[in-house]
N, C-alpha and C. Protein backbone atom coordinates (compact mmCIF):
# COMPACT_ATOMS: atom_id res chain seq x y z
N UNK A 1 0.85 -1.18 0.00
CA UNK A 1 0.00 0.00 0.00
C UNK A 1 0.89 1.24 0.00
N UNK A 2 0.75 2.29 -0.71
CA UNK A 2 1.48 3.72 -0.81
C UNK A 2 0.82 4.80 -0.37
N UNK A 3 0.70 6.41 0.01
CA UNK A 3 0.36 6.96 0.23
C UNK A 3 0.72 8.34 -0.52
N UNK A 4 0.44 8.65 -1.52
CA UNK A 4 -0.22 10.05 -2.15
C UNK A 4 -0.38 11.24 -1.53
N UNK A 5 0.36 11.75 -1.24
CA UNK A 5 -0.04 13.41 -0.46
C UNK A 5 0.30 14.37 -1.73
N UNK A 6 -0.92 15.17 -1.61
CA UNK A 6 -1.21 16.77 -2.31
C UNK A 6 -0.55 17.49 -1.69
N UNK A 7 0.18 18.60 -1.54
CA UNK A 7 -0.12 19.58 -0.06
C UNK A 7 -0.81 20.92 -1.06
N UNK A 8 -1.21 21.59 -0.03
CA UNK A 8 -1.86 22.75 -0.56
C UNK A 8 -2.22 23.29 0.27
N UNK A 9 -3.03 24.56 0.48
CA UNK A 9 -4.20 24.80 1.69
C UNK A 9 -6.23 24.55 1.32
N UNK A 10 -6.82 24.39 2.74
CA UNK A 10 -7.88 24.32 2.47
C UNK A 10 -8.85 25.70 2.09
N UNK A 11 -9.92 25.84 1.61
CA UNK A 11 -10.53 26.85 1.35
C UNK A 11 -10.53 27.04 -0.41
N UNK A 12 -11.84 28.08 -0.43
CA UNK A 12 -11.71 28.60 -1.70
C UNK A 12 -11.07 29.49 -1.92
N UNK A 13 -10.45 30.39 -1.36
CA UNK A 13 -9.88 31.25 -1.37
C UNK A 13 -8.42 31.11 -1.15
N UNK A 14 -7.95 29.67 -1.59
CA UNK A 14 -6.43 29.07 -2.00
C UNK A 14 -6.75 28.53 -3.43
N UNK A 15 -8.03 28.52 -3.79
CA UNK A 15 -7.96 27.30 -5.25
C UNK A 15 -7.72 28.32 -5.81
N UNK A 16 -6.69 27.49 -6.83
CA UNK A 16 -6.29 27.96 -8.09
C UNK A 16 -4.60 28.67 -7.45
N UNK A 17 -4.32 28.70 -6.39
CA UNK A 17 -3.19 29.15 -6.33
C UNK A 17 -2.11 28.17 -6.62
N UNK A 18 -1.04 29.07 -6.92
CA UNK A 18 0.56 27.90 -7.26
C UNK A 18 0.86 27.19 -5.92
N UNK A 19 0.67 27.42 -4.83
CA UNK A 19 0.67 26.71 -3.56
C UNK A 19 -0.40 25.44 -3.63
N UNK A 20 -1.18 26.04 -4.13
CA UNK A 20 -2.13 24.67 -4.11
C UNK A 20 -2.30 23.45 -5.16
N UNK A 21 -1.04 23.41 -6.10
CA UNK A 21 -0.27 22.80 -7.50
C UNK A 21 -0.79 21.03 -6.97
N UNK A 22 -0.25 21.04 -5.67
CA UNK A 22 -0.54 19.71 -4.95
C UNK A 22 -1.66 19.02 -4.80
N UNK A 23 -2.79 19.74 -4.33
CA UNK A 23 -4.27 19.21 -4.30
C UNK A 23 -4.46 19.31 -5.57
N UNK A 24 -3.99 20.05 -7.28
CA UNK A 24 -4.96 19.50 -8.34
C UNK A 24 -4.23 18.89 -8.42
N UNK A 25 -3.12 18.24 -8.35
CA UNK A 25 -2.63 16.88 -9.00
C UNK A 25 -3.18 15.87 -8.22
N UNK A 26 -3.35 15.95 -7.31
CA UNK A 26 -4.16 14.82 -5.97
C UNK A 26 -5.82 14.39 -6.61
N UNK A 27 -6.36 16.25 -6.99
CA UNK A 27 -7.58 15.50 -7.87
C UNK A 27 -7.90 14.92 -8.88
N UNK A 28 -6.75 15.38 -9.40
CA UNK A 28 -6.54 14.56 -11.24
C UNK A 28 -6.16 13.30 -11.29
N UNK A 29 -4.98 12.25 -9.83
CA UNK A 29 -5.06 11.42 -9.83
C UNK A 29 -6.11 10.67 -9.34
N UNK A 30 -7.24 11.37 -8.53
CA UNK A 30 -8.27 10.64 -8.14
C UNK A 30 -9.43 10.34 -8.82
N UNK A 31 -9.26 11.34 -10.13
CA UNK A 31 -10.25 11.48 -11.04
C UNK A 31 -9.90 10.14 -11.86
N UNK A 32 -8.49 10.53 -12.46
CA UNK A 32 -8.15 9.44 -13.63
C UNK A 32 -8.32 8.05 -12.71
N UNK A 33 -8.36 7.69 -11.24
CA UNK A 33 -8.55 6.35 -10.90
C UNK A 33 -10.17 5.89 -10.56
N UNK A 34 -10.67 6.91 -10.99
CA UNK A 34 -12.45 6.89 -10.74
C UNK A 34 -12.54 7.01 -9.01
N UNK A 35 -11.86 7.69 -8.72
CA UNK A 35 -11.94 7.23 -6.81
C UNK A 35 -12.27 9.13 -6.30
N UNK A 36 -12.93 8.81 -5.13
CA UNK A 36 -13.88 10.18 -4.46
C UNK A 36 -12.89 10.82 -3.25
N UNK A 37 -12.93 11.80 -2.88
CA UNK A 37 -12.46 12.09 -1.54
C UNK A 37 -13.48 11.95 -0.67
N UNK A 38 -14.06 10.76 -0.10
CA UNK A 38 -14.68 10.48 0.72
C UNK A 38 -14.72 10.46 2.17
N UNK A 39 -13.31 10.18 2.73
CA UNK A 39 -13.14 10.01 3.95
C UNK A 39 -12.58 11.29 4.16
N UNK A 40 -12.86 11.42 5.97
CA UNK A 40 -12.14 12.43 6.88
C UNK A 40 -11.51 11.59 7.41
N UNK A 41 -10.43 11.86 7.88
CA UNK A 41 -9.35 11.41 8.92
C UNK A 41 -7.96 11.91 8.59
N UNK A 42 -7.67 12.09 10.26
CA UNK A 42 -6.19 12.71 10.30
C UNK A 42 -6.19 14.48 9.98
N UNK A 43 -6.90 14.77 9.77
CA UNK A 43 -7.38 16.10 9.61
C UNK A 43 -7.13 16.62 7.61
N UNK A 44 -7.87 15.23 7.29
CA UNK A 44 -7.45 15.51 6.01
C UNK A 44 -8.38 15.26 4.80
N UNK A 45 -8.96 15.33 4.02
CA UNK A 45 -9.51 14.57 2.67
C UNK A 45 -8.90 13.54 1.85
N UNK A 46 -9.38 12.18 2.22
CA UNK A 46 -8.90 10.71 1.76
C UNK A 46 -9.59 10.24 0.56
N UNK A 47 -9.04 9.97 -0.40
CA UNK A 47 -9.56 9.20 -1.32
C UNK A 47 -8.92 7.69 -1.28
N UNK A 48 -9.42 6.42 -1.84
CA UNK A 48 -9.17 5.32 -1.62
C UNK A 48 -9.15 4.53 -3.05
N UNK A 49 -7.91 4.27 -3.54
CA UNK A 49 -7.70 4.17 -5.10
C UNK A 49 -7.27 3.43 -5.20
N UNK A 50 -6.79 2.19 -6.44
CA UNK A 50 -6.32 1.44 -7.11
C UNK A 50 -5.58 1.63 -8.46
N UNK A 51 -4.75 1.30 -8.57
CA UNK A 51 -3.62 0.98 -9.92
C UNK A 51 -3.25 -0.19 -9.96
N UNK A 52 -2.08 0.03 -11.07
CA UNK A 52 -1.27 -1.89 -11.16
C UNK A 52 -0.20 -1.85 -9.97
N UNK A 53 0.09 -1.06 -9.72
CA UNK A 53 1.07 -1.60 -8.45
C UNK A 53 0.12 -1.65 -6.94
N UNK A 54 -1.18 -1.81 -6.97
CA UNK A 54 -1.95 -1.94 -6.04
C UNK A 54 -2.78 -0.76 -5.22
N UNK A 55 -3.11 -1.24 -3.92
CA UNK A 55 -4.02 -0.09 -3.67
C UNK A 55 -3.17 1.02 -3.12
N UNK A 56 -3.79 2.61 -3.01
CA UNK A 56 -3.01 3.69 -2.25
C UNK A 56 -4.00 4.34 -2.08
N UNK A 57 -3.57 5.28 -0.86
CA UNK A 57 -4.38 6.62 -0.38
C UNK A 57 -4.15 7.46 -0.84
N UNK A 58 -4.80 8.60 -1.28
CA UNK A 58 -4.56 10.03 -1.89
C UNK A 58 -4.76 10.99 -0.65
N UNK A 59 -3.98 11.65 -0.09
CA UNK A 59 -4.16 12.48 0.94
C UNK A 59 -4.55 13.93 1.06
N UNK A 60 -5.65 14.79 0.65
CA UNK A 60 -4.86 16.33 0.89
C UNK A 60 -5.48 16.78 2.27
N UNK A 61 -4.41 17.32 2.99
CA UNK A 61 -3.92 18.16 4.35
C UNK A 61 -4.80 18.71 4.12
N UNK A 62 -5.89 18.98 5.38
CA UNK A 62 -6.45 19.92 5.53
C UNK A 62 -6.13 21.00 6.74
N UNK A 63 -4.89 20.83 6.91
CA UNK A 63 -4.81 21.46 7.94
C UNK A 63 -3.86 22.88 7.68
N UNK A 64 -4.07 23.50 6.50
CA UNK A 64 -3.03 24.76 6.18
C UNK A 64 -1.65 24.04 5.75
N UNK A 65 -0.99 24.23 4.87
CA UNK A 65 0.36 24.05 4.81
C UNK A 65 1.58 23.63 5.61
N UNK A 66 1.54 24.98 6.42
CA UNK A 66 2.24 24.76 7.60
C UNK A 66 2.59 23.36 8.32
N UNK A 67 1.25 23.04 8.69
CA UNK A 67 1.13 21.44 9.42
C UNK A 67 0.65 20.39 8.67
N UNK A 68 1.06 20.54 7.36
CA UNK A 68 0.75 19.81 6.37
C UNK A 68 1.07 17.83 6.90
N UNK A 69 2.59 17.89 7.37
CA UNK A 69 3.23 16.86 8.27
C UNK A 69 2.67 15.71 9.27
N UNK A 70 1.12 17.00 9.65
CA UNK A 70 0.47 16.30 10.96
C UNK A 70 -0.36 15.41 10.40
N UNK A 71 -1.54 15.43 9.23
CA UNK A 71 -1.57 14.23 8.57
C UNK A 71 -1.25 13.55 7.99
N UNK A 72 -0.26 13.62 7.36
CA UNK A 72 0.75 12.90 6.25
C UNK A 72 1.28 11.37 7.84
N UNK A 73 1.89 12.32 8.97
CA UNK A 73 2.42 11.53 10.01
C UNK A 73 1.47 10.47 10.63
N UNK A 74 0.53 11.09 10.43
CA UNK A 74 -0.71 10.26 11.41
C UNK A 74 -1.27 8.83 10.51
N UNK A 75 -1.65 9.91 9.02
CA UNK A 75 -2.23 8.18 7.93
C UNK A 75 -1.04 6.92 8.19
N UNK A 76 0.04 7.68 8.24
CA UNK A 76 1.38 6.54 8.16
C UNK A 76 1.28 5.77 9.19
N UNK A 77 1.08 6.20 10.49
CA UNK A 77 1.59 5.55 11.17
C UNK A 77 0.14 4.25 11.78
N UNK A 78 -0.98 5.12 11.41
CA UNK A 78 -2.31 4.16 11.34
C UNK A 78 -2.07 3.28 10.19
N UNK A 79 -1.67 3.17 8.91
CA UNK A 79 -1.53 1.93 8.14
C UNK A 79 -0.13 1.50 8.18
N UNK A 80 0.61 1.80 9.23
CA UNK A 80 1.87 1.35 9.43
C UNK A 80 2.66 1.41 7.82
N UNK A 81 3.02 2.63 7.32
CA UNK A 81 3.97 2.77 6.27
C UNK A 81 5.39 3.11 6.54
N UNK A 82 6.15 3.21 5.57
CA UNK A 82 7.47 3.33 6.05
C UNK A 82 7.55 4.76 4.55
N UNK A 83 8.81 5.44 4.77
CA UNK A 83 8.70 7.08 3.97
C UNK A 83 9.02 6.17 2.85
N UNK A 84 9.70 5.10 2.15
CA UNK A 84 9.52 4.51 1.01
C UNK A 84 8.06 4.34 0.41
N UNK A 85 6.93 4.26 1.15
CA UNK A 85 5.61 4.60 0.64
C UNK A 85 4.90 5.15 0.41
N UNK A 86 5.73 6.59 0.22
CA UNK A 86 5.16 7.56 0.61
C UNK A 86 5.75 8.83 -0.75
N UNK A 87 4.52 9.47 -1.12
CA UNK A 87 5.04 10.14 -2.45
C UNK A 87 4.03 11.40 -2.02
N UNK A 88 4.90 12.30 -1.94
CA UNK A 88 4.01 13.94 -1.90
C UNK A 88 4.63 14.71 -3.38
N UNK A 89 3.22 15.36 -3.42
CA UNK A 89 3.52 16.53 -5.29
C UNK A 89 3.21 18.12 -4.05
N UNK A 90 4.13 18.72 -4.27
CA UNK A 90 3.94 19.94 -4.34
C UNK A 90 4.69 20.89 -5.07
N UNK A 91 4.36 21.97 -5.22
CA UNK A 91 4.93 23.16 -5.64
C UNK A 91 6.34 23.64 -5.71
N UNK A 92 7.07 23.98 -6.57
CA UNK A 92 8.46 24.02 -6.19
C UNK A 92 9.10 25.47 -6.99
N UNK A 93 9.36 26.45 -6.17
CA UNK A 93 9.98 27.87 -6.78
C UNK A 93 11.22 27.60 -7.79
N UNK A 94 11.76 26.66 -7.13
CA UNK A 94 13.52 26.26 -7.77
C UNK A 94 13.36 25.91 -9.06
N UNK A 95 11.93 24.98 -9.66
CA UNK A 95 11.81 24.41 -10.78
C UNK A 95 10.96 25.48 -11.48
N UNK A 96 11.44 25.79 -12.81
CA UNK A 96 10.72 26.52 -13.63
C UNK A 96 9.17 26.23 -13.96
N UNK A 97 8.34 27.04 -13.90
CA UNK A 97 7.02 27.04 -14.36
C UNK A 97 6.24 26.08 -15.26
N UNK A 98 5.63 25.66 -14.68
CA UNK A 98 5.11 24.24 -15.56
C UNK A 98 5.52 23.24 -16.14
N UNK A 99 6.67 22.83 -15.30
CA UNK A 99 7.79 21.96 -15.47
C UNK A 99 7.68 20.93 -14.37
N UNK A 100 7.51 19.33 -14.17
CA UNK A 100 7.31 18.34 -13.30
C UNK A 100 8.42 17.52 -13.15
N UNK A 101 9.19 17.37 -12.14
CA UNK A 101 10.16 16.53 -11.97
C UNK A 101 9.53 15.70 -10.59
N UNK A 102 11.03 14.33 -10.70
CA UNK A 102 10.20 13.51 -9.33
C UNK A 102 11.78 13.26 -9.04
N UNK A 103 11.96 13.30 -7.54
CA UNK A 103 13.21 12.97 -7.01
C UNK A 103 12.82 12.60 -5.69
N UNK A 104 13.86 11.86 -4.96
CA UNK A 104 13.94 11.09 -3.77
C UNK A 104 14.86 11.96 -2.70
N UNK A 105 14.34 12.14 -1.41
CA UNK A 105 14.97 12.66 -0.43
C UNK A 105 15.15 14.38 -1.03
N UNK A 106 15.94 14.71 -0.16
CA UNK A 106 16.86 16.42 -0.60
C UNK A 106 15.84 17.08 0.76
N UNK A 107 16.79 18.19 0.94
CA UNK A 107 16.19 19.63 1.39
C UNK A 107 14.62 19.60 1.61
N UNK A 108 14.23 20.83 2.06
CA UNK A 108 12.94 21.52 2.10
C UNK A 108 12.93 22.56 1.46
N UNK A 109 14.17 23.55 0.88
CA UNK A 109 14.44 24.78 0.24
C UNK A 109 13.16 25.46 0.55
N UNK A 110 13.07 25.48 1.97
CA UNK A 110 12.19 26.90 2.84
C UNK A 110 10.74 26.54 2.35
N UNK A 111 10.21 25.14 1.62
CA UNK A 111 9.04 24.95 1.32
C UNK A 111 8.28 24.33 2.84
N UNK A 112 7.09 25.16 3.25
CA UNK A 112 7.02 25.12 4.94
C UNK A 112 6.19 23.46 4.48
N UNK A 113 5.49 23.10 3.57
CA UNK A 113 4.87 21.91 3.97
C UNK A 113 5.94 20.64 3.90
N UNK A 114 6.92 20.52 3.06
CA UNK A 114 7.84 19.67 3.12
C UNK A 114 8.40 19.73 4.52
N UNK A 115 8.57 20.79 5.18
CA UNK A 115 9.24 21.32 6.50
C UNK A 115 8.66 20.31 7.82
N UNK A 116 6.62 20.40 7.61
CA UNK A 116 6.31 19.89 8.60
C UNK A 116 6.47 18.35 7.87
N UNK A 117 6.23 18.11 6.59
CA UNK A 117 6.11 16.42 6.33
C UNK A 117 7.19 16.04 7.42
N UNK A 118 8.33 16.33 6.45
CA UNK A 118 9.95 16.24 7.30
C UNK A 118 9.74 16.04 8.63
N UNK A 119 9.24 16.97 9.45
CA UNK A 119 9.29 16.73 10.84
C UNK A 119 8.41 15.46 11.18
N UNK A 120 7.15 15.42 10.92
CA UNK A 120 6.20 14.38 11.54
C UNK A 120 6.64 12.89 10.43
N UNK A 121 7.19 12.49 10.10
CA UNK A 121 7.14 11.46 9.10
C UNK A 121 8.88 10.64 9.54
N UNK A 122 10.13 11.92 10.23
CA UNK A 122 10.92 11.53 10.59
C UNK A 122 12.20 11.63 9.55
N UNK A 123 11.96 12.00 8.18
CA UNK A 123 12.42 11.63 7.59
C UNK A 123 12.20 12.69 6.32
N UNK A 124 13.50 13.03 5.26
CA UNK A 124 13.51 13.91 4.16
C UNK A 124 13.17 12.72 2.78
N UNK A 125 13.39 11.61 2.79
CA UNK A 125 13.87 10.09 1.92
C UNK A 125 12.36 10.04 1.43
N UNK A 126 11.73 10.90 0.91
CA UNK A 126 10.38 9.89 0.32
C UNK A 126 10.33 10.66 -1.07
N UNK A 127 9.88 9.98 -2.07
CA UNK A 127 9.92 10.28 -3.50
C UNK A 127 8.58 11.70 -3.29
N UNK A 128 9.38 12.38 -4.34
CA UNK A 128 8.57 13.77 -4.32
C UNK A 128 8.23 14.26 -5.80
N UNK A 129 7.46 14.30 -6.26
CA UNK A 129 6.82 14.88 -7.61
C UNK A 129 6.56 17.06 -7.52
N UNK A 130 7.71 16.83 -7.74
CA UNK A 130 7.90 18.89 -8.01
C UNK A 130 7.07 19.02 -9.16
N UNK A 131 6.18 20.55 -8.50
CA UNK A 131 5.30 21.41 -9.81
C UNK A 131 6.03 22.68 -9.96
N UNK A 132 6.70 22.64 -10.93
CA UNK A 132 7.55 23.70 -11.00
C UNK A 132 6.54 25.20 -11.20
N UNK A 133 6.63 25.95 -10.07
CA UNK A 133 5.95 27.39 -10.45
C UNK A 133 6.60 28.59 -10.92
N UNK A 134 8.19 28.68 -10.38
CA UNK A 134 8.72 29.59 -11.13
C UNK A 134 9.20 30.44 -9.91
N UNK A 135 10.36 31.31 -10.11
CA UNK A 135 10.62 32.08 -9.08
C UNK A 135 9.56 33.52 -9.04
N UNK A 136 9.64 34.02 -8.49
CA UNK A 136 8.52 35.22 -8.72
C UNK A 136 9.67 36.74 -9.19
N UNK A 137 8.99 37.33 -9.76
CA UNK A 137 9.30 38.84 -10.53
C UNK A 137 10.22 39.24 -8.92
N UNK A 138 11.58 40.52 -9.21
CA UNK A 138 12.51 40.02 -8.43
C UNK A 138 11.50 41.38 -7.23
N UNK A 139 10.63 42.14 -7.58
CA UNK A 139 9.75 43.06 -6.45
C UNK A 139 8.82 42.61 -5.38
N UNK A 140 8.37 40.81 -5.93
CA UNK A 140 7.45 40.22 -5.37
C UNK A 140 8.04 39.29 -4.20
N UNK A 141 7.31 39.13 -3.36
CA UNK A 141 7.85 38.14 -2.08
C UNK A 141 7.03 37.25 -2.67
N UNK A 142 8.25 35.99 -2.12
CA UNK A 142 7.98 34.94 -2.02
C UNK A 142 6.86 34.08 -2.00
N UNK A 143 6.72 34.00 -0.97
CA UNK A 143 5.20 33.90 -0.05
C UNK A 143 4.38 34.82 -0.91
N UNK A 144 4.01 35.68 -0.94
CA UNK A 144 2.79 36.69 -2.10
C UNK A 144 3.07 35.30 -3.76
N UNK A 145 3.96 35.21 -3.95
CA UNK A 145 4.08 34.77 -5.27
C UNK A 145 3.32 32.99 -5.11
N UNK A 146 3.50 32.32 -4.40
CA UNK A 146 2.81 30.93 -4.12
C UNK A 146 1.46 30.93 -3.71
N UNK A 147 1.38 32.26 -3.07
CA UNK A 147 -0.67 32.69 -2.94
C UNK A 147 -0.94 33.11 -3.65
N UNK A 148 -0.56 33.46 -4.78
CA UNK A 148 -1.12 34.14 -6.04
C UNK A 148 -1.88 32.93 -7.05
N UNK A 149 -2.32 33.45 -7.80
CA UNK A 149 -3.71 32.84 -8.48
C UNK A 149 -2.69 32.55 -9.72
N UNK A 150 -3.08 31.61 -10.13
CA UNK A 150 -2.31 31.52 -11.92
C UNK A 150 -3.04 32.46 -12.71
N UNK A 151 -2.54 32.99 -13.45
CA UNK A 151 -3.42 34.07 -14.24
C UNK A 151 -4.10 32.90 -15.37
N UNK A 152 -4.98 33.33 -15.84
CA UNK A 152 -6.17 32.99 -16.32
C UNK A 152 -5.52 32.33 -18.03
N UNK A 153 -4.94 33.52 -18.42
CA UNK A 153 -4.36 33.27 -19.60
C UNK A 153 -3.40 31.97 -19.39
N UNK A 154 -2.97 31.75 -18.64
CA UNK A 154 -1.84 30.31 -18.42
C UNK A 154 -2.80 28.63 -18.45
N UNK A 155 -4.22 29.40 -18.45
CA UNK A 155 -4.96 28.03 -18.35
C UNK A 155 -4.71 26.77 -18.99
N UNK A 156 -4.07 26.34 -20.38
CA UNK A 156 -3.73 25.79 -20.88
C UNK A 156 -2.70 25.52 -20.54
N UNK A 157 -1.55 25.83 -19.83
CA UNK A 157 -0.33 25.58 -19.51
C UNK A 157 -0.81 24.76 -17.84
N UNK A 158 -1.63 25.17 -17.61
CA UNK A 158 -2.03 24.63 -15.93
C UNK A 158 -2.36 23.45 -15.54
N UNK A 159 -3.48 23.29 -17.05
CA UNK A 159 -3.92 22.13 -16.96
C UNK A 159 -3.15 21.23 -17.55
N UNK A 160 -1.86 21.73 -18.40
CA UNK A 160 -1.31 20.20 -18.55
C UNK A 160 0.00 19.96 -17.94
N UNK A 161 0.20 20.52 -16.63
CA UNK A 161 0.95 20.32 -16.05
C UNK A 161 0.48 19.45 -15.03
N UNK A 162 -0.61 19.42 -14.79
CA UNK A 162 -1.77 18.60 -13.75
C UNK A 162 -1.75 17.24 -14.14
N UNK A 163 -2.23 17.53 -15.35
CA UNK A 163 -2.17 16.11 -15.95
C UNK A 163 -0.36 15.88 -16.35
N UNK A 164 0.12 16.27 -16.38
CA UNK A 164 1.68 15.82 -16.46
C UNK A 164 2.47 15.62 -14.76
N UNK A 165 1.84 16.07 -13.70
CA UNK A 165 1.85 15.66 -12.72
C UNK A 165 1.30 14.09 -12.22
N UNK A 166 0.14 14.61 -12.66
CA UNK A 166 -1.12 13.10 -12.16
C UNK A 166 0.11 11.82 -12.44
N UNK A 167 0.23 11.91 -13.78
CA UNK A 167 1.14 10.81 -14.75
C UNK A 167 2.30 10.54 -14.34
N UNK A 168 3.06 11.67 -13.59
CA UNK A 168 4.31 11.45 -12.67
C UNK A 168 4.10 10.85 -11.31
N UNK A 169 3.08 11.01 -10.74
CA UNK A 169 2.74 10.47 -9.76
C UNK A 169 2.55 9.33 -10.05
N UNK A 170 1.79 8.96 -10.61
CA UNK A 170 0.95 7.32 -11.23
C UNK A 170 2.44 6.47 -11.30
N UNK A 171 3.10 7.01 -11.98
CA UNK A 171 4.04 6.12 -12.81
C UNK A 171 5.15 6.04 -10.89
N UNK A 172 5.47 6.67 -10.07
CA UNK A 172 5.82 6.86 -8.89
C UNK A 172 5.24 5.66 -8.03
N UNK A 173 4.16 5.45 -8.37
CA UNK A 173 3.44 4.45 -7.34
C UNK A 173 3.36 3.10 -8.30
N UNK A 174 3.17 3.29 -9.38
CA UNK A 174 3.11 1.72 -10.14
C UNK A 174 4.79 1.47 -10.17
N UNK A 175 5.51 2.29 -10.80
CA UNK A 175 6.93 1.39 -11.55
C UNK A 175 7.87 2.11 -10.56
N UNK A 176 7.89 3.07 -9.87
CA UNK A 176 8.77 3.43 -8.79
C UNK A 176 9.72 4.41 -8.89
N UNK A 177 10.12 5.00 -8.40
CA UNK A 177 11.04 6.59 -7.93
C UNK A 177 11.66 6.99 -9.24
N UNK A 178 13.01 5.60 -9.61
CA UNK A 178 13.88 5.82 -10.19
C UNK A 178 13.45 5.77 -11.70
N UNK A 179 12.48 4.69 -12.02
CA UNK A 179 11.83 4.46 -13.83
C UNK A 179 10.94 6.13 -13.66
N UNK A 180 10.17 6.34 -12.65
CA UNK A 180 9.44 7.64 -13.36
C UNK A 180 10.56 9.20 -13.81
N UNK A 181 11.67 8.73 -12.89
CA UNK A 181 12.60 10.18 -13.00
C UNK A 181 13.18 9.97 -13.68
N UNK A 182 13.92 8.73 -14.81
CA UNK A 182 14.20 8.83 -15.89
C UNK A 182 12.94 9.53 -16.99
N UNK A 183 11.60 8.81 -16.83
CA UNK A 183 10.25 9.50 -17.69
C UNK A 183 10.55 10.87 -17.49
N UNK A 184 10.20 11.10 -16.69
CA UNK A 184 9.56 12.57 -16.27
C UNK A 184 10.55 13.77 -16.45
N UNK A 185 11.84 13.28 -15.93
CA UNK A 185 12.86 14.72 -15.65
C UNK A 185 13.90 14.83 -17.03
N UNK A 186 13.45 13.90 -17.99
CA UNK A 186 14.04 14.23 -18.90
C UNK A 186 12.52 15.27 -20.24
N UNK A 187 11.79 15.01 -19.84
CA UNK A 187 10.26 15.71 -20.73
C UNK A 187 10.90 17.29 -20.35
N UNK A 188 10.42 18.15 -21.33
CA UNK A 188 10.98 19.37 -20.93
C UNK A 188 8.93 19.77 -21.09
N UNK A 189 8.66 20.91 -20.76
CA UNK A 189 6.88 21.27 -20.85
C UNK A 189 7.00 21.84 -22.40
N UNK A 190 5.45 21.76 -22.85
CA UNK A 190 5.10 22.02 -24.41
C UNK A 190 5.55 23.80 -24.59
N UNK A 191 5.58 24.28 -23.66
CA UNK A 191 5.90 25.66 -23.45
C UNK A 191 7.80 26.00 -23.62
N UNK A 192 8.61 25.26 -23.67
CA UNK A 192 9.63 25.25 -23.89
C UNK A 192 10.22 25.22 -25.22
């Protein structure tokens, strides 16, 4: 069994932001597996899915970013997983804009939900699916630039990074870390 974490924040008034890159890839994989976010637990929205490498949970945190960690820590340790089972997609400044890579272990590079995974999970070692958003214009903070909304005109670029996420993920949980990051981190986006 594997475990799927989105991170993002809850509310409408996060959708559509580059912070929240994590929950649409979380819904696009739950869509493409026909599976619902049905359950509460852990302070989170669970979906309950199937592929060829078997069953997994889709997780998104409902608990703000920040403490993104506190359910990611809790599903684990109720289905007894180990951070090898464990695959979070979020947002990544370092990687250019609509660009998806997947790598194992590294840093938090000041990303606060990797920060709490990291803490509650014990561990940096779990395969990670980056949504590359882009650094922000050099006047804008940081933080302002990951709560910001994708502009409207990028819609086409948004959505197929979602779905070029979903597919990095998928391929993460069926064939594993190292076959999807040869796939994935060599694809450059249609925008390139």
């Amino acid at each position: 069994m594997k475990l799927l974490v989105g991170l993002g924040n809850p509310g409408p008034e996060y959708a559509r932001t580059r912070h929240n890159v994590g929950f649409l890839v979380a819904d696009e994989v739950a869509r493409m597996a026909g599976a619902g976010f049905t359950l509460r637990k852990f302070g989170a929205e669970i979906a309950e899915a199937a592929t060829g490498g078997g069953k997994f949970w889709i997780v998104k945190p409902q608990t703000y970013m920040n403490h993104s960690g506190e359910a990611v820590g809790a599903a684990m340790r109720f289905w007894k997983l180990d951070v090898a089972d464990l695959v979070v997609v979020h947002d990544d400044l370092e990687l250019d804009s609509f660009r998806v890579q997947v790598k194992v272990g590294g840093g938090h590079a000041g990303h606060n939900g990797l920060k709490s995974v990291n803490a509650h999970v014990g561990s940096p070692d779990y395969a990670r699916v980056r949504v590359g958003v882009g650094r922000p214009p050099a006047q804008l903070d940081p933080a302002d630039w990951v709560l910001g909304r994708f502009a409207r005109a990028d819609d086409r670029e948004v959505l197929d990074v979602v779905e070029r996420g979903a597919a990095a993920a998928r391929a993460v949980l069926v064939d594993g870390a190292a076959k999807a990051m040869n796939e994935f981190n060599r694809r450059k986006s249609p925008a390139e």
